[in-house]
C-alpha atoms as a PDB file:
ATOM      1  CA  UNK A   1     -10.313  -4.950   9.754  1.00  0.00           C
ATOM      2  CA  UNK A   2     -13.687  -5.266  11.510  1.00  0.00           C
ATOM      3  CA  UNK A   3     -15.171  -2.787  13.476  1.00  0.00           C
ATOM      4  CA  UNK A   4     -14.550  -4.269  17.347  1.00  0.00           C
ATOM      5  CA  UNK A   5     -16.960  -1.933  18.836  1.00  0.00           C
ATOM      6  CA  UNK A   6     -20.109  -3.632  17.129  1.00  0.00           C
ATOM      7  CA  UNK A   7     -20.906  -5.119  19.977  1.00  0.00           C
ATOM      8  CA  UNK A   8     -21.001  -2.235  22.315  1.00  0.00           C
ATOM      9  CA  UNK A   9     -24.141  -0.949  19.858  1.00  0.00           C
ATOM     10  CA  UNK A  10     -26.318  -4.016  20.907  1.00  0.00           C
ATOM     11  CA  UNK A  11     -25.158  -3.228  24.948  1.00  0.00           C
ATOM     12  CA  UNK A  12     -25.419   0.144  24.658  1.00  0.00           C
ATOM     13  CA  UNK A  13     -29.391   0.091  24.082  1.00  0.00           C
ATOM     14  CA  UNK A  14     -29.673  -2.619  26.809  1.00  0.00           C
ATOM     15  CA  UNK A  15     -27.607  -0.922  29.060  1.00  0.00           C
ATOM     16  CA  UNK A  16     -28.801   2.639  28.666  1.00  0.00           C
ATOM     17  CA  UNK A  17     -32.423   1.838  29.005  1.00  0.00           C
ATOM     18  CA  UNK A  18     -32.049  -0.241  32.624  1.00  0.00           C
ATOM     19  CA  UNK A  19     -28.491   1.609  33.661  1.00  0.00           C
ATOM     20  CA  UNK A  20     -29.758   4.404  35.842  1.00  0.00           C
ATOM     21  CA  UNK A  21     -32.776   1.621  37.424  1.00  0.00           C
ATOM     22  CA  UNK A  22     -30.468  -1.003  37.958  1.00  0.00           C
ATOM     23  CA  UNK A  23     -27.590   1.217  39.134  1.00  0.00           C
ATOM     24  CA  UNK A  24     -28.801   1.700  42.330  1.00  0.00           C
ATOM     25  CA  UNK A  25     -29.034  -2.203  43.213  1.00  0.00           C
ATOM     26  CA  UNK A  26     -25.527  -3.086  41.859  1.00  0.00           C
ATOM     27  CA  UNK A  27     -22.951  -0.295  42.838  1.00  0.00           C
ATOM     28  CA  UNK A  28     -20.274   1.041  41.478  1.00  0.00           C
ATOM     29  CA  UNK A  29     -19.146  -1.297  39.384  1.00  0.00           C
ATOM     30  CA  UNK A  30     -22.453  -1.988  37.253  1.00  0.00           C
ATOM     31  CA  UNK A  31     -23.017   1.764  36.649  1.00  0.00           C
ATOM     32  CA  UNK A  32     -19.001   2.063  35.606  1.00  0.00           C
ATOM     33  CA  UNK A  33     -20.311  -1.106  33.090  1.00  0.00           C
ATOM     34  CA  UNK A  34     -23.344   1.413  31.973  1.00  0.00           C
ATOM     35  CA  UNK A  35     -21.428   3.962  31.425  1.00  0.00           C
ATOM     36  CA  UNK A  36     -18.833   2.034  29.099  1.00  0.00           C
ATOM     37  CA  UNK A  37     -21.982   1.248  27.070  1.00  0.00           C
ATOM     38  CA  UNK A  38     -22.876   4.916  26.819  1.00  0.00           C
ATOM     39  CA  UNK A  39     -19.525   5.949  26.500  1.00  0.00           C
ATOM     40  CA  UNK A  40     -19.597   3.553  23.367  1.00  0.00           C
ATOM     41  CA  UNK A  41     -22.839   4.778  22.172  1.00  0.00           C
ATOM     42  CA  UNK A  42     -21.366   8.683  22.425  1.00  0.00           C
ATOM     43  CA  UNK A  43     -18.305   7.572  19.928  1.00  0.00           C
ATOM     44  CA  UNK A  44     -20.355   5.475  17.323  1.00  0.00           C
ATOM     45  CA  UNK A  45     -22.560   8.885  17.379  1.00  0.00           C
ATOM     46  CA  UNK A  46     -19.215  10.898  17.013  1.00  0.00           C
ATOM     47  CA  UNK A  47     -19.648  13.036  20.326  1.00  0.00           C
ATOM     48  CA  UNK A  48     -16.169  12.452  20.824  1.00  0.00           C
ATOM     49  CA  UNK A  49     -16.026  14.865  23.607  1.00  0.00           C
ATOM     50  CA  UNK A  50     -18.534  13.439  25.630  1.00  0.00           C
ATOM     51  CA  UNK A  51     -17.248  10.175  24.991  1.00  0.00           C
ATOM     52  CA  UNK A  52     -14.281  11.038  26.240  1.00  0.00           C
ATOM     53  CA  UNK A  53     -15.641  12.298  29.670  1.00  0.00           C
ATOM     54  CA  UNK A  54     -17.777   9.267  30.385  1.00  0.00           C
ATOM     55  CA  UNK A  55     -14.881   7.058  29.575  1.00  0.00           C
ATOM     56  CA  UNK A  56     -12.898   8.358  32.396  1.00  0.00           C
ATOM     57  CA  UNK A  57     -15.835   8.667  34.748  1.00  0.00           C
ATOM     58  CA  UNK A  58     -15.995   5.174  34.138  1.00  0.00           C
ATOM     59  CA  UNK A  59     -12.665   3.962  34.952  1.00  0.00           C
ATOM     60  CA  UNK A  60     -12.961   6.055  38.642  1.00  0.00           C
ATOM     61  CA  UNK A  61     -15.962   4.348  39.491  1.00  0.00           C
ATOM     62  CA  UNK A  62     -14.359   0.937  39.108  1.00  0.00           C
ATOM     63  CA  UNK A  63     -10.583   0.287  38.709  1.00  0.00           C
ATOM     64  CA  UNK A  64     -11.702  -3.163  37.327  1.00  0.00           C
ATOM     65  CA  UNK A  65     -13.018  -1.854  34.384  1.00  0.00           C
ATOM     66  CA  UNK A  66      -9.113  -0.723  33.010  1.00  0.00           C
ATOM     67  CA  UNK A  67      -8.609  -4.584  33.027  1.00  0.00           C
ATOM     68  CA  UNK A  68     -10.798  -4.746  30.532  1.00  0.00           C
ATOM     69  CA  UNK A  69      -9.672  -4.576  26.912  1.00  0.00           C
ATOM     70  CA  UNK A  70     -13.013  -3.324  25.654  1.00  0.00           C
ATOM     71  CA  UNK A  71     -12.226  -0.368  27.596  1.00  0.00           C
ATOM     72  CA  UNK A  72      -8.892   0.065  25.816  1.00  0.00           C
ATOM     73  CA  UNK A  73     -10.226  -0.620  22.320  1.00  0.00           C
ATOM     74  CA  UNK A  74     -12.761   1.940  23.620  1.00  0.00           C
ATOM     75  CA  UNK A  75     -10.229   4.612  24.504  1.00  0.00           C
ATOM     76  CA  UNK A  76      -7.699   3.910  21.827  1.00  0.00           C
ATOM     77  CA  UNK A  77     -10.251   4.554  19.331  1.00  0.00           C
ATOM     78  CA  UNK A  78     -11.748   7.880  20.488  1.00  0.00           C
ATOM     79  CA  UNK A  79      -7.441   9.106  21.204  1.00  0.00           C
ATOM     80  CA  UNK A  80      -7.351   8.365  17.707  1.00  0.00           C
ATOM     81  CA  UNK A  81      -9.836  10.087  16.449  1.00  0.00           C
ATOM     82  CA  UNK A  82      -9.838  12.819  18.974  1.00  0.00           C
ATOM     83  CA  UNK A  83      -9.952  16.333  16.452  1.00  0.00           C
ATOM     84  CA  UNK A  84      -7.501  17.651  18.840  1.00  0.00           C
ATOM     85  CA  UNK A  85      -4.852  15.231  17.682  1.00  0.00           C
ATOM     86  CA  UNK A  86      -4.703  16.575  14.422  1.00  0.00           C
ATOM     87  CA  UNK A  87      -2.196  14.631  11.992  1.00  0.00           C
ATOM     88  CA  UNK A  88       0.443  14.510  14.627  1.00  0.00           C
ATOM     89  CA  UNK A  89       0.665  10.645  14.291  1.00  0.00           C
ATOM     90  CA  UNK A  90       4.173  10.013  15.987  1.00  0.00           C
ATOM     91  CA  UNK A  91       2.522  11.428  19.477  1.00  0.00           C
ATOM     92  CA  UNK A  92      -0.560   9.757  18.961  1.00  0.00           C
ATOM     93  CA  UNK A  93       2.072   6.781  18.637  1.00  0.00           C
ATOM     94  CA  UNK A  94       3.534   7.607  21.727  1.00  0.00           C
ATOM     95  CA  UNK A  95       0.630   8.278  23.904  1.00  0.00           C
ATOM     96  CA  UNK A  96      -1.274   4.504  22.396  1.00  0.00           C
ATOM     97  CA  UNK A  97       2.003   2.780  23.407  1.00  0.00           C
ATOM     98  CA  UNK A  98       2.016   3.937  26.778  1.00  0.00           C
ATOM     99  CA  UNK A  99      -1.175   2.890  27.290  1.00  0.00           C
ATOM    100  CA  UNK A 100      -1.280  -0.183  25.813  1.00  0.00           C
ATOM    101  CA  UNK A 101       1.869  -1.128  28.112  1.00  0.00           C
ATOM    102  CA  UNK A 102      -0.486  -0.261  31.091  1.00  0.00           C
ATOM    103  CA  UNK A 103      -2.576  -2.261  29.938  1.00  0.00           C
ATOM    104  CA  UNK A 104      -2.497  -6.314  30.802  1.00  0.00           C
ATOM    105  CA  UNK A 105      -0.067  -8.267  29.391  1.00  0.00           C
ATOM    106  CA  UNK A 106      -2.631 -10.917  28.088  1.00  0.00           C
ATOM    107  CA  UNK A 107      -4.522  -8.124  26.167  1.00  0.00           C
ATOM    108  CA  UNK A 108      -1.574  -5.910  24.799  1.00  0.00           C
ATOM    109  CA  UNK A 109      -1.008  -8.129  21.608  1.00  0.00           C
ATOM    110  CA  UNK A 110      -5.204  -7.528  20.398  1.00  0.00           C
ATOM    111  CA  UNK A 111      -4.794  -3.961  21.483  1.00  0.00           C
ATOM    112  CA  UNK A 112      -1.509  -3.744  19.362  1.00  0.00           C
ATOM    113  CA  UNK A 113      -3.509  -5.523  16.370  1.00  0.00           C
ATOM    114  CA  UNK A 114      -6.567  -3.315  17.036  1.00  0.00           C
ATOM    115  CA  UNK A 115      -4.152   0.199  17.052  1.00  0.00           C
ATOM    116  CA  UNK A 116      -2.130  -1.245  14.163  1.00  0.00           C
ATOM    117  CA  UNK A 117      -5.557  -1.154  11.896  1.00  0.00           C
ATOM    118  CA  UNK A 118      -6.565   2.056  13.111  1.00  0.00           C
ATOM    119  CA  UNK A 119      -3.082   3.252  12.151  1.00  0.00           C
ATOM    120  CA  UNK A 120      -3.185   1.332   8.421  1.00  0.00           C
ATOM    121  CA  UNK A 121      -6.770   3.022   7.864  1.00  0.00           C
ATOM    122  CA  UNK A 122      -5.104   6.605   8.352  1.00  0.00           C
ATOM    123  CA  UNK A 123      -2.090   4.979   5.881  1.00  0.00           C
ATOM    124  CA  UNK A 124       0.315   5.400   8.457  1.00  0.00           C
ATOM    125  CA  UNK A 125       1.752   1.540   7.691  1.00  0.00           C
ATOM    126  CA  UNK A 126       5.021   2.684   9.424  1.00  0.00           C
ATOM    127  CA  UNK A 127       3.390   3.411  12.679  1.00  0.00           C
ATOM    128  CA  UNK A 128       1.090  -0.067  12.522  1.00  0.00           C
ATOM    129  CA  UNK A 129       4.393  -1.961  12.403  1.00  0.00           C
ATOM    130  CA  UNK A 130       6.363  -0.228  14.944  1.00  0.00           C
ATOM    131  CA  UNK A 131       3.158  -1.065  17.357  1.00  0.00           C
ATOM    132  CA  UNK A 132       3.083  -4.380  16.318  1.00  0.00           C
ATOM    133  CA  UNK A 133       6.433  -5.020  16.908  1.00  0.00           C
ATOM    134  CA  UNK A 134       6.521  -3.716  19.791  1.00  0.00           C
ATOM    135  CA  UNK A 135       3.463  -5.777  21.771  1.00  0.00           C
ATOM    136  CA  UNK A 136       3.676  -8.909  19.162  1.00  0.00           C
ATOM    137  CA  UNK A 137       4.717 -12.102  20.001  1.00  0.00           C
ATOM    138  CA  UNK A 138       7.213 -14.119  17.902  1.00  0.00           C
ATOM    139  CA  UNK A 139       6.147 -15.383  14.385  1.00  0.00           C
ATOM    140  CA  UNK A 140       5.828 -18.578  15.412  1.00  0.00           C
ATOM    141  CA  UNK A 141       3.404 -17.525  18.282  1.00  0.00           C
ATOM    142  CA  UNK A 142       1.374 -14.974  16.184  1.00  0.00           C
ATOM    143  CA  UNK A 143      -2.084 -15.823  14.895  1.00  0.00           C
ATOM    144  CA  UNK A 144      -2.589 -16.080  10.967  1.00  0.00           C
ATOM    145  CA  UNK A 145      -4.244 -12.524  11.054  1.00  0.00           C
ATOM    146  CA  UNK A 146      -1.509 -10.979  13.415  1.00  0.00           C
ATOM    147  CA  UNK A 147       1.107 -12.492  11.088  1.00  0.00           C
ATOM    148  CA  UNK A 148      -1.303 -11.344   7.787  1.00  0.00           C
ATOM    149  CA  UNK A 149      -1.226  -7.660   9.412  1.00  0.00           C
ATOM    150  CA  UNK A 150       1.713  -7.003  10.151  1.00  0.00           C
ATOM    151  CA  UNK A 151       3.317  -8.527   6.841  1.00  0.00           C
ATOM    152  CA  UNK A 152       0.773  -6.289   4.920  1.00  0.00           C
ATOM    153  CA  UNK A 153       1.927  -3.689   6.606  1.00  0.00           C
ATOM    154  CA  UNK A 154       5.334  -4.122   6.031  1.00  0.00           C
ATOM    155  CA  UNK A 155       4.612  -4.409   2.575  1.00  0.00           C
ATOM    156  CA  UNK A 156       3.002  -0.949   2.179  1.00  0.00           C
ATOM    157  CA  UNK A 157       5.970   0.689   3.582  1.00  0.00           C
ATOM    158  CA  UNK A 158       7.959  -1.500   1.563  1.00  0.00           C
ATOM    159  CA  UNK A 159      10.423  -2.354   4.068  1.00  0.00           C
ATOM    160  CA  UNK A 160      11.269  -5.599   5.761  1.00  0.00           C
ATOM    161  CA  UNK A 161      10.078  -7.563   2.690  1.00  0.00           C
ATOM    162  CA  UNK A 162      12.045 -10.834   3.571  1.00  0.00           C
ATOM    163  CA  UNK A 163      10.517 -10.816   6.868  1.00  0.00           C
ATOM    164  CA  UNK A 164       7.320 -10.031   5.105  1.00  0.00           C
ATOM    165  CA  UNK A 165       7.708 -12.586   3.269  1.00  0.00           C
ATOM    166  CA  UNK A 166       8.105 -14.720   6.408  1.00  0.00           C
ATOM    167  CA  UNK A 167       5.069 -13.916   8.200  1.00  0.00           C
ATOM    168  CA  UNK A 168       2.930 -14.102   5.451  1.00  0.00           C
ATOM    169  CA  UNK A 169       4.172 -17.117   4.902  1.00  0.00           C
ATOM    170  CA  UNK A 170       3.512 -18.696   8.387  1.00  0.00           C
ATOM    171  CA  UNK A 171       0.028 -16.922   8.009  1.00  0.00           C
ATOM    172  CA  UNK A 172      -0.657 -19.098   5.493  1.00  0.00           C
ATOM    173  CA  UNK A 173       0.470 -22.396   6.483  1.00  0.00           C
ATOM    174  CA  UNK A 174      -1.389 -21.919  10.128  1.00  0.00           C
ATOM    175  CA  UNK A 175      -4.757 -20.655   8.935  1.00  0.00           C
ATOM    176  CA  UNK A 176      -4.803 -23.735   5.849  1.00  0.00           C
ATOM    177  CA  UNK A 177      -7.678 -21.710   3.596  1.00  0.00           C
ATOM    178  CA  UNK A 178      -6.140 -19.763   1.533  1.00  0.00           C
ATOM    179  CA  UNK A 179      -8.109 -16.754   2.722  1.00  0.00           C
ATOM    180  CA  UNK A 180      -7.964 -13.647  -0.214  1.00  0.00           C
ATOM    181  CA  UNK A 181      -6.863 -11.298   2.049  1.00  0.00           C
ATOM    182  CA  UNK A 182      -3.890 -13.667   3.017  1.00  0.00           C
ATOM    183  CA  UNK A 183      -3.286 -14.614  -0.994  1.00  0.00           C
ATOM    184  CA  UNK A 184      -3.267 -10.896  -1.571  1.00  0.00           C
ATOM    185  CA  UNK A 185      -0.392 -10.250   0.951  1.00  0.00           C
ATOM    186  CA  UNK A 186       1.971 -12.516  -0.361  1.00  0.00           C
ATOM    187  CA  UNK A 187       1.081 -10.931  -4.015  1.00  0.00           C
ATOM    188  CA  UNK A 188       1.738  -7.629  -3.088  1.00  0.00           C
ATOM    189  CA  UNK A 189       4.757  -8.510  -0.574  1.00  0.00           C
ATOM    190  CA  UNK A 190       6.280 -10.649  -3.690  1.00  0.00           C
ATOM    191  CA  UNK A 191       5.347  -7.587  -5.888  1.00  0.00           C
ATOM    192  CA  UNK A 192       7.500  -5.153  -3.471  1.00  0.00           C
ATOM    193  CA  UNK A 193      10.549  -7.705  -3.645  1.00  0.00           C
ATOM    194  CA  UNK A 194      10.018  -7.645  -7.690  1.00  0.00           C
ATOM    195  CA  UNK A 195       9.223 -11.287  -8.284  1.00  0.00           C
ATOM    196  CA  UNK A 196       6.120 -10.161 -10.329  1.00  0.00           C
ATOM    197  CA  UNK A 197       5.571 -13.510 -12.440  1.00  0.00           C
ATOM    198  CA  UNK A 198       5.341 -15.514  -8.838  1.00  0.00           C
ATOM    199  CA  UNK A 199       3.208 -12.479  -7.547  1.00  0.00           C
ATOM    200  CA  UNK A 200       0.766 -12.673 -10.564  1.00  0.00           C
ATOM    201  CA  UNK A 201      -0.018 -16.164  -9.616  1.00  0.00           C
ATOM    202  CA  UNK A 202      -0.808 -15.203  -6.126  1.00  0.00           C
ATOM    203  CA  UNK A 203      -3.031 -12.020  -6.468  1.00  0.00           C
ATOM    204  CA  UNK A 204      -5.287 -14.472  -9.563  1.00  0.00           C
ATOM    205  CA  UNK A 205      -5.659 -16.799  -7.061  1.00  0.00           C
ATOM    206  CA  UNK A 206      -6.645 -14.729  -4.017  1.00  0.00           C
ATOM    207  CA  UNK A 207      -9.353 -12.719  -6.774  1.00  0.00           C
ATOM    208  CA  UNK A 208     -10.452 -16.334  -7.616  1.00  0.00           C
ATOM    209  CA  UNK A 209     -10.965 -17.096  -4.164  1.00  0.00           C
ATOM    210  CA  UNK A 210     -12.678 -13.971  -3.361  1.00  0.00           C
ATOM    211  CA  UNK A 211     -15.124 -14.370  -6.331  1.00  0.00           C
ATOM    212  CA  UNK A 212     -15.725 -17.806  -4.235  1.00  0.00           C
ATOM    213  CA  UNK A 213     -16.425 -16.129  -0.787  1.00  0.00           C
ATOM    214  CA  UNK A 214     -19.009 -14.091  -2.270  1.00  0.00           C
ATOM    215  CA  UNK A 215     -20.573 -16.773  -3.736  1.00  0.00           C
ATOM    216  CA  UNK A 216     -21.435 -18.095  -0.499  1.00  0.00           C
ATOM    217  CA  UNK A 217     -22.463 -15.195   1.165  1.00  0.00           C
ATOM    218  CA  UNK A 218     -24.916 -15.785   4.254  1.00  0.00           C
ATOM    219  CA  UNK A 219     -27.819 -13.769   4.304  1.00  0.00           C
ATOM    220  CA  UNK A 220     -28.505 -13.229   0.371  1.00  0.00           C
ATOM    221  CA  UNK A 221     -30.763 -15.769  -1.862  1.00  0.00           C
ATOM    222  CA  UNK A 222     -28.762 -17.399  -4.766  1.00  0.00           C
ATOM    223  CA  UNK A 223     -30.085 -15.491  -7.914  1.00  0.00           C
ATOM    224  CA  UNK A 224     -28.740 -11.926  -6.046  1.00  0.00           C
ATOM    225  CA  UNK A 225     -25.134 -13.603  -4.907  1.00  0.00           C
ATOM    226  CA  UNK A 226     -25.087 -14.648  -8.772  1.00  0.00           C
ATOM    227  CA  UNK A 227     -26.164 -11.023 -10.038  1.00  0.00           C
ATOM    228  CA  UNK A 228     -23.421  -9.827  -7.695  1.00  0.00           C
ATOM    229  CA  UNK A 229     -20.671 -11.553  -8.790  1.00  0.00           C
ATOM    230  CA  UNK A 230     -21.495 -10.965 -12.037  1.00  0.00           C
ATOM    231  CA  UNK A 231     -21.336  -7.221 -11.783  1.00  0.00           C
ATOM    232  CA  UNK A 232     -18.233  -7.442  -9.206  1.00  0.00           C
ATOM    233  CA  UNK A 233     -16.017  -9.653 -11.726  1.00  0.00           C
ATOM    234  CA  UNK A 234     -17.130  -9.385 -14.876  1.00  0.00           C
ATOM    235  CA  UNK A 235     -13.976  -7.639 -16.618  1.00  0.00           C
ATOM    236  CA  UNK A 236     -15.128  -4.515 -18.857  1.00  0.00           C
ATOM    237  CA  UNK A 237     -14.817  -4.639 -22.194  1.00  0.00           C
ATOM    238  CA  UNK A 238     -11.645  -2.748 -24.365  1.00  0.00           C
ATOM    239  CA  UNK A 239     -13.894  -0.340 -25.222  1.00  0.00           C
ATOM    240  CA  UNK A 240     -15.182   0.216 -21.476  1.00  0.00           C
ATOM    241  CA  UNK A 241     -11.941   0.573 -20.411  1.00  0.00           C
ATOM    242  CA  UNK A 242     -10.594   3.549 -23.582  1.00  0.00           C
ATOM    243  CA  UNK A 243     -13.392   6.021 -22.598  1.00  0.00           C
ATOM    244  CA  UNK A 244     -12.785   8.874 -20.512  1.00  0.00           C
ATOM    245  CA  UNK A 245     -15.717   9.094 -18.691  1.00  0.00           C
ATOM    246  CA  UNK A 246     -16.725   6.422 -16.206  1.00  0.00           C
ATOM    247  CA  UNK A 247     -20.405   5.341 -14.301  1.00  0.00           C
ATOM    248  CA  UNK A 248     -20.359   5.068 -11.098  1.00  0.00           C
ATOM    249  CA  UNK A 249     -21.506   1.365 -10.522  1.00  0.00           C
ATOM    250  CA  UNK A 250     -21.542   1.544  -6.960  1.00  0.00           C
ATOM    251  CA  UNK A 251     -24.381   3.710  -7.012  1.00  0.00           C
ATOM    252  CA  UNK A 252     -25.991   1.117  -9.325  1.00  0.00           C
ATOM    253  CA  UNK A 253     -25.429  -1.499  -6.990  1.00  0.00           C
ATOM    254  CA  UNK A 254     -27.083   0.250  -4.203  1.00  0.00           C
ATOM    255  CA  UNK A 255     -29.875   0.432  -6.178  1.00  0.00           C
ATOM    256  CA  UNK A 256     -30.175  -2.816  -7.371  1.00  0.00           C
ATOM    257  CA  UNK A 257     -29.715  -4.883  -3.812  1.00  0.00           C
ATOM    258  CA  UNK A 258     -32.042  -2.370  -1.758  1.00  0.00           C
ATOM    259  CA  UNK A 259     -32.867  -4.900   1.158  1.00  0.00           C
ATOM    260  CA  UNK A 260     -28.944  -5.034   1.800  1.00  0.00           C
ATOM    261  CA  UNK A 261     -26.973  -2.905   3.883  1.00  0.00           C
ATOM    262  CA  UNK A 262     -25.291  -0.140   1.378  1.00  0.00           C
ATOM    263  CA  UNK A 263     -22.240  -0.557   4.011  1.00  0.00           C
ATOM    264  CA  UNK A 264     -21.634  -4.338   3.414  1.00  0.00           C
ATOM    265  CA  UNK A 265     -22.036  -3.656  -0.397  1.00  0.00           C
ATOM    266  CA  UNK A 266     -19.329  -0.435  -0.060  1.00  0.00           C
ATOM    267  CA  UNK A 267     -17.280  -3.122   1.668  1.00  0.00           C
ATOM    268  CA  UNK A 268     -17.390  -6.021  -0.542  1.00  0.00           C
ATOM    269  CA  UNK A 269     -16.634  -3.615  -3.705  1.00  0.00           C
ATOM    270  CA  UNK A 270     -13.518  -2.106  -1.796  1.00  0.00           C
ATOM    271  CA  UNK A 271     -11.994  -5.463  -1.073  1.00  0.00           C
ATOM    272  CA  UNK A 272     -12.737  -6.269  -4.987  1.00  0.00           C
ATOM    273  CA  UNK A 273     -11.148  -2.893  -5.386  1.00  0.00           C
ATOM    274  CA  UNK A 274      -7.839  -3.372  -3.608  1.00  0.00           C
ATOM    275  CA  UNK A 275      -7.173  -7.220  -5.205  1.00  0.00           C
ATOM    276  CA  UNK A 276      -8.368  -5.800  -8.782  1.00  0.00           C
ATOM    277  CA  UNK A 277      -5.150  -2.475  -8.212  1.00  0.00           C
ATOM    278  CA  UNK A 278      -2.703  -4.949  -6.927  1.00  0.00           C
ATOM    279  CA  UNK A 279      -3.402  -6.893  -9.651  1.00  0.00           C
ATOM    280  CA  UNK A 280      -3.082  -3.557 -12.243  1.00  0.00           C
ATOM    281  CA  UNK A 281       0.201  -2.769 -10.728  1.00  0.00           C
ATOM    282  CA  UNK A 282       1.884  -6.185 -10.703  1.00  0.00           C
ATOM    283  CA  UNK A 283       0.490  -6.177 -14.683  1.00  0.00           C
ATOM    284  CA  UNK A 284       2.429  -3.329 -15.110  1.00  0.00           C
ATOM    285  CA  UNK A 285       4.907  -4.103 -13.765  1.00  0.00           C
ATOM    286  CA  UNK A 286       4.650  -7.418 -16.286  1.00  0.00           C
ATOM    287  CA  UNK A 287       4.552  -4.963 -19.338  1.00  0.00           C
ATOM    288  CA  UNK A 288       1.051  -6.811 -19.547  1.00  0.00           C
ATOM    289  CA  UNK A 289      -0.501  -2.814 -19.692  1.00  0.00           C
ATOM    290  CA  UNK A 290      -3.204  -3.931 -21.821  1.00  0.00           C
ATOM    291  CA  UNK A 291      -4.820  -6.447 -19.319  1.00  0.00           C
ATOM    292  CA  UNK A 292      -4.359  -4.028 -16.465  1.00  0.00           C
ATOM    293  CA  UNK A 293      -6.045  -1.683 -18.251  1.00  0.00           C
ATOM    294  CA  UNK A 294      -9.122  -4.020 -17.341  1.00  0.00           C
ATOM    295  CA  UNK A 295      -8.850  -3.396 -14.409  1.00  0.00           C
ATOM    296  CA  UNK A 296      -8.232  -0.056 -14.032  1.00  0.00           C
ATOM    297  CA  UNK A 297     -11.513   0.563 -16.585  1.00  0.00           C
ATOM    298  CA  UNK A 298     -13.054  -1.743 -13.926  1.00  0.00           C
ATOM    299  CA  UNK A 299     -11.623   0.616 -10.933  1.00  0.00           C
ATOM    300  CA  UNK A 300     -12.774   4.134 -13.000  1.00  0.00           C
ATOM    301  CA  UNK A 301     -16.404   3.065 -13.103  1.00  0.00           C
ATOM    302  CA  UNK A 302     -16.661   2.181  -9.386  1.00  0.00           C
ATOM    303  CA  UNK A 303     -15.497   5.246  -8.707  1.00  0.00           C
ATOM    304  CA  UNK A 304     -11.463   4.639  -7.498  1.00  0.00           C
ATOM    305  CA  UNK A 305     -10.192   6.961  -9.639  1.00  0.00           C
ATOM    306  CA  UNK A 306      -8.521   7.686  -6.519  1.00  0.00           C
ATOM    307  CA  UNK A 307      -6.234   4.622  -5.783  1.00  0.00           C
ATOM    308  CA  UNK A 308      -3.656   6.078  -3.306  1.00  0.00           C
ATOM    309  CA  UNK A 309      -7.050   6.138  -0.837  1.00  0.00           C
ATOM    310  CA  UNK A 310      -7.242   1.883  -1.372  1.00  0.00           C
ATOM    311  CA  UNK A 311      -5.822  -0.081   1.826  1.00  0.00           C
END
């Protein structure tokens, strides 16, 4: 799930270089806007504290601005990752919900979908769907992604599978493009109901399709989105994948695309990651060990020897 808060780092510079000079023209309610932009600018530089403080100096300058679900995404985000909290996740749960239903109606389904991430990226799936159900709309209403989210979810927690199944489906039949992270849901939902031959289908297709994506990347000249793919889905060899000790390719990769961002590289290789595990375990599951083994040679040398941490 994307970062919402992006665009508060291009605001943030405009806003805290004129802020204090324009302040004084504009009021209140431009100076609460300036300080959402700083508050934003405190969190992406983790001064949670001060964050915090500016946040809610904010919202008593201008009661307008909690009608705003930037300043919700805002506030969610630094509850959630407020030290203080510690791993006490069910009062975290508590606390989000009541704010979110203060929140306005129109903007409590993308707050639920913004909290429900946050939740998934701390692997608290259990949490993300109780939030979801609680502020989402009927499956038939939902977006593709709020229908993708919440059946991936589900599927982590492995519960509700036939309504999974459901959701995942409608995601799919609204959105039309057979999007890899949608393919991969119904593979690993179908995987959790133990239809593993249907669910092998799926997850080839959605690591087909992401092999695809990549190819098309914006921003990147044709020979590097060929190198890339190449070292992204190439499978390792049997003998790769019997040795014990593994290379970290993602440092290689780093160092072989220098003019792109080592983020958007981490982040293509982790969605590889995830499809190329779901695939391992519904291979498995297939008595197919040998293939899987691929893949988990393929997972070793990018350094997921760790697989519980995948999303």
């Amino acid at each position: 799930m994307k970062n919402q808060l992006a665009p508060f780092i291009i605001v943030s510079v405009c806003a805290l270089a004129l802020g204090p000079l324009c302040a004084e023209f504009f009021g209140p309610e431009w100076r609460a806007r300036w300080m959402l932009a700083l508050a934003a600018n405190q969190f992406q530089n983790e001064q949670l504290d001060d964050a915090e403080k500016t946040l809610q100096n904010a919202a008593q300058l201008s009661a307008d601005l909690t009608t705003d679900p930037e300043f919700w995404i805002l506030k969610l985000e630094i509850d959630l990752n407020n030290k203080n909290l510690g791993q006490d996740y069910r009062s975290v749960y508590e606390e989000v919900k009541s704010q979110i239903a203060k929140s306005p109606t129109a903007n409590q389904a993308n707050l639920a979908y913004f909290v429900g991430g946050l939740f998934h990226q701390r692997h608290q799936n259990e949490l993300a769907v109780e939030i979801l159900e609680k502020f989402f709309p009927p499956i038939s209403q939902r977006t593709a992604s709020e229908n993708n989210s919440i059946s991936y979810f589900r599927s982590k927690t492995k519960k509700g599978l036939e309504t999974a199944l459901r959701e995942i489906d409608a995601a799919l039949v609204t959105d039309g493009n057979m999007l890899p992270e949608f393919l991969d849901t119904k593979a690993w939902v179908l995987h959790g109901l133990n239809r593993n031959e249907l669910a092998l289908t799926f997850i080839q297709q959605a690591i087909k399709n992401e092999n695809a994506a990549i190819g098309k990347l914006k921003g990147m000249n044709e020979k590097d989105r060929i190198e890339l793919q190449k070292r992204l889905f190439a499978a390792p060899s049997t003998q790769e994948a019997s040795t014990s000790t593994a290379k970290n390719r993602l440092e290689d990769l780093t160092k072989h695309f220098p003019d792109y961002s080592p983020k958007l590289l981490d982040a293509l290789v982790r969605g590889v990651a995830s499809l190329r595990f779901h695939r391992a375990c519904i291979l498995d599951e297939l008595g197919l060990t040998e293939e899987s083994e691929l893949d988990y040679a393929w997972l070793d040398s990018f350094g997921f020897q760790e697989t519980d941490k995948l999303n």
